[in-house]
C-alpha atoms as a PDB file:
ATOM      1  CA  UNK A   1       9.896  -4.991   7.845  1.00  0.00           C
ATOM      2  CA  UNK A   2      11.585  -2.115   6.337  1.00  0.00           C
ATOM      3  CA  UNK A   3      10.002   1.566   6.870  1.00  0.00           C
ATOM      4  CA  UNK A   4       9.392   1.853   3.194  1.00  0.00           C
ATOM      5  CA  UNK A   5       6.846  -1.166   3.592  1.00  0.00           C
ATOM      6  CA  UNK A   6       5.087  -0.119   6.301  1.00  0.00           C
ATOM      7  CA  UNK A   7       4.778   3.369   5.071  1.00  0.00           C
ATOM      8  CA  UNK A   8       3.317   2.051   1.742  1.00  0.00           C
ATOM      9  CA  UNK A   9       0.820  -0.432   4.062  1.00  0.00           C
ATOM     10  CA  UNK A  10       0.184   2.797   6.877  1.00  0.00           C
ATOM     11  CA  UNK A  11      -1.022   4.800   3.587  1.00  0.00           C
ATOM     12  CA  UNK A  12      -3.227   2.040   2.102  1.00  0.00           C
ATOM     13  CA  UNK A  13      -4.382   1.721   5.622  1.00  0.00           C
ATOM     14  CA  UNK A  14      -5.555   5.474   6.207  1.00  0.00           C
ATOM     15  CA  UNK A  15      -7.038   5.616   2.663  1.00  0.00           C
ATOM     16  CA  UNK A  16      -9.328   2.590   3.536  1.00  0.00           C
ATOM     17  CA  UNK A  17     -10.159   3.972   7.213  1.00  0.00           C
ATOM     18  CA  UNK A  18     -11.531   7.201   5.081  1.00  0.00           C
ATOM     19  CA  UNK A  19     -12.882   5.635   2.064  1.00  0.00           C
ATOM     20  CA  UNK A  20     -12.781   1.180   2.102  1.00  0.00           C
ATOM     21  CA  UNK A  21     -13.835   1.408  -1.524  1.00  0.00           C
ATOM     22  CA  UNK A  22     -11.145   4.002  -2.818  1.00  0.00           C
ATOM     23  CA  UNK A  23      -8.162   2.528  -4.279  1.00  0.00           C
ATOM     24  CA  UNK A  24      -4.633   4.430  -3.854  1.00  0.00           C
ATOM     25  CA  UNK A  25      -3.002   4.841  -7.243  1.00  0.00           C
ATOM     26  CA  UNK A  26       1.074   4.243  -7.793  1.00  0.00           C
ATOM     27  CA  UNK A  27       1.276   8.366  -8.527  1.00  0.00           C
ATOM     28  CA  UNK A  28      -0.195   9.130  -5.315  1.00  0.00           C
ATOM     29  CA  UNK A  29       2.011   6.958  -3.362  1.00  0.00           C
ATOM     30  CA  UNK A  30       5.257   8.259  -4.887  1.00  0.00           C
ATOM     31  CA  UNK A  31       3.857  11.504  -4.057  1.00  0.00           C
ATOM     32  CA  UNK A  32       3.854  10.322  -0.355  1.00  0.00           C
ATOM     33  CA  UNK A  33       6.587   7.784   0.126  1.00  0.00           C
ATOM     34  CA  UNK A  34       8.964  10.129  -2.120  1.00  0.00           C
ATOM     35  CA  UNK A  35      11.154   7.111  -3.431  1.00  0.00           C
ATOM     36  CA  UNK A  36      11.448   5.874  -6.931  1.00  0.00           C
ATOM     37  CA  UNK A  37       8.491   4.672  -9.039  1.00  0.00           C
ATOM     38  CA  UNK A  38      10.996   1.751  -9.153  1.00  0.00           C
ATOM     39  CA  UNK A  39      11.037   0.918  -5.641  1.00  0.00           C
ATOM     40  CA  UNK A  40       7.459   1.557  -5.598  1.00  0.00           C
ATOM     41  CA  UNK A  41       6.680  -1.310  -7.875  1.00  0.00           C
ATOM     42  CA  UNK A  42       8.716  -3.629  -6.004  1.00  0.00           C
ATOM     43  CA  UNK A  43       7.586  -2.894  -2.501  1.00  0.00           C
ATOM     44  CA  UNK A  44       3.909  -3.565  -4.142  1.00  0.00           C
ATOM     45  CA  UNK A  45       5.046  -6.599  -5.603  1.00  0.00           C
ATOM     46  CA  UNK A  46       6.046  -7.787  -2.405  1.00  0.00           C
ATOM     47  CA  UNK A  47       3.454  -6.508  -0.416  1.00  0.00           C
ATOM     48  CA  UNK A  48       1.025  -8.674  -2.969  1.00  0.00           C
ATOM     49  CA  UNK A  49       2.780 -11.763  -2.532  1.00  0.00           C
ATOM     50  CA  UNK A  50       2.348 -11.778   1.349  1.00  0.00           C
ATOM     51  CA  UNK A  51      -0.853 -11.086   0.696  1.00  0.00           C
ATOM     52  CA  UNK A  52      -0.869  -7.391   2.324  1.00  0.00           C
ATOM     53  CA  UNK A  53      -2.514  -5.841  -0.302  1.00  0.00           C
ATOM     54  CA  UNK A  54      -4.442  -5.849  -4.241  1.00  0.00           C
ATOM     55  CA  UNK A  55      -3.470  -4.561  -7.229  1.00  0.00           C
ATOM     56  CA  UNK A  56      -4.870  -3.884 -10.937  1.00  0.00           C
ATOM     57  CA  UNK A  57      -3.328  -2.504 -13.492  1.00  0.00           C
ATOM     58  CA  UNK A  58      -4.689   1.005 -14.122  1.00  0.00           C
ATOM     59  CA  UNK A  59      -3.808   3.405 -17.094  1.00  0.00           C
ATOM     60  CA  UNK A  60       0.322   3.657 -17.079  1.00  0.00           C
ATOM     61  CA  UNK A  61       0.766   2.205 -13.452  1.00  0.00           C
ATOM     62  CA  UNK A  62      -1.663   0.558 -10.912  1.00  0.00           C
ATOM     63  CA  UNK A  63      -4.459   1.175  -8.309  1.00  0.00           C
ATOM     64  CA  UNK A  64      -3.982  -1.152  -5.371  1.00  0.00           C
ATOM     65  CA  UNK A  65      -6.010  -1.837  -2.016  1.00  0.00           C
ATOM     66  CA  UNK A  66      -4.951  -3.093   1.357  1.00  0.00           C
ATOM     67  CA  UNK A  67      -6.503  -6.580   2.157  1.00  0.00           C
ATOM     68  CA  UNK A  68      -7.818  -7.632   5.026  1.00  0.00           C
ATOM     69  CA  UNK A  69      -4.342  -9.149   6.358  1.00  0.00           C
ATOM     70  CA  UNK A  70      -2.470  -5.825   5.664  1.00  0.00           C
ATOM     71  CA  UNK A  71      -4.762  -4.116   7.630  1.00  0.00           C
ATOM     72  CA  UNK A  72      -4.710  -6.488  10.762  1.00  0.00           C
ATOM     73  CA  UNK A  73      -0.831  -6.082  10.103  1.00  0.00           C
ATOM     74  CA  UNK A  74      -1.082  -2.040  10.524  1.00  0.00           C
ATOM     75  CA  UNK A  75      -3.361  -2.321  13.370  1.00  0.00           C
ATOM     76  CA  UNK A  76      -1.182  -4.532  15.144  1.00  0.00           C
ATOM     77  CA  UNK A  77       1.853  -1.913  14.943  1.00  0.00           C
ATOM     78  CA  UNK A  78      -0.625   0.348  15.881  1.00  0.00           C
ATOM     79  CA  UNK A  79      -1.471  -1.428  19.370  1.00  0.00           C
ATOM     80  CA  UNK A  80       2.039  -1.371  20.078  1.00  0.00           C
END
């Protein structure tokens, strides 16, 4: 998986070990992955389709949450 991904999963992932009912918006993860809003929407859209993570439209972009498998997917790089 490319570092972009996991980057975008190993923020969702911190956010829910701090808060499990905050969501991470699309503005702050551009702030933190510092790619295009672009690229942003399409890693998401990926990440949804496997079933890594949950998003709902919110305002002018999205608020998405890590699911259950995303997270066993982080802490399995993590074990490494």
């Amino acid at each position: 998986m490319d570092e972009d991904y996991k980057e975008f999963l190993k923020i969702l992932y911190d956010s829910y070990k701090e808060n499990p009912k905050y969501q991470v918006d699309n503005k702050y993860l551009k702030e933190k992955l510092d790619i295009k809003l672009e690229e942003i929407h399409f890693i998401a859209n990926y990440l949804e389709g496997e079933m890594y993570i949950k998003t709902e439209p919110y305002l002018d972009g999205f608020e998405v949450n890590i699911t259950h498998h995303g997270i066993k997917l982080v802490e399995k790089w993590l074990d490494k």
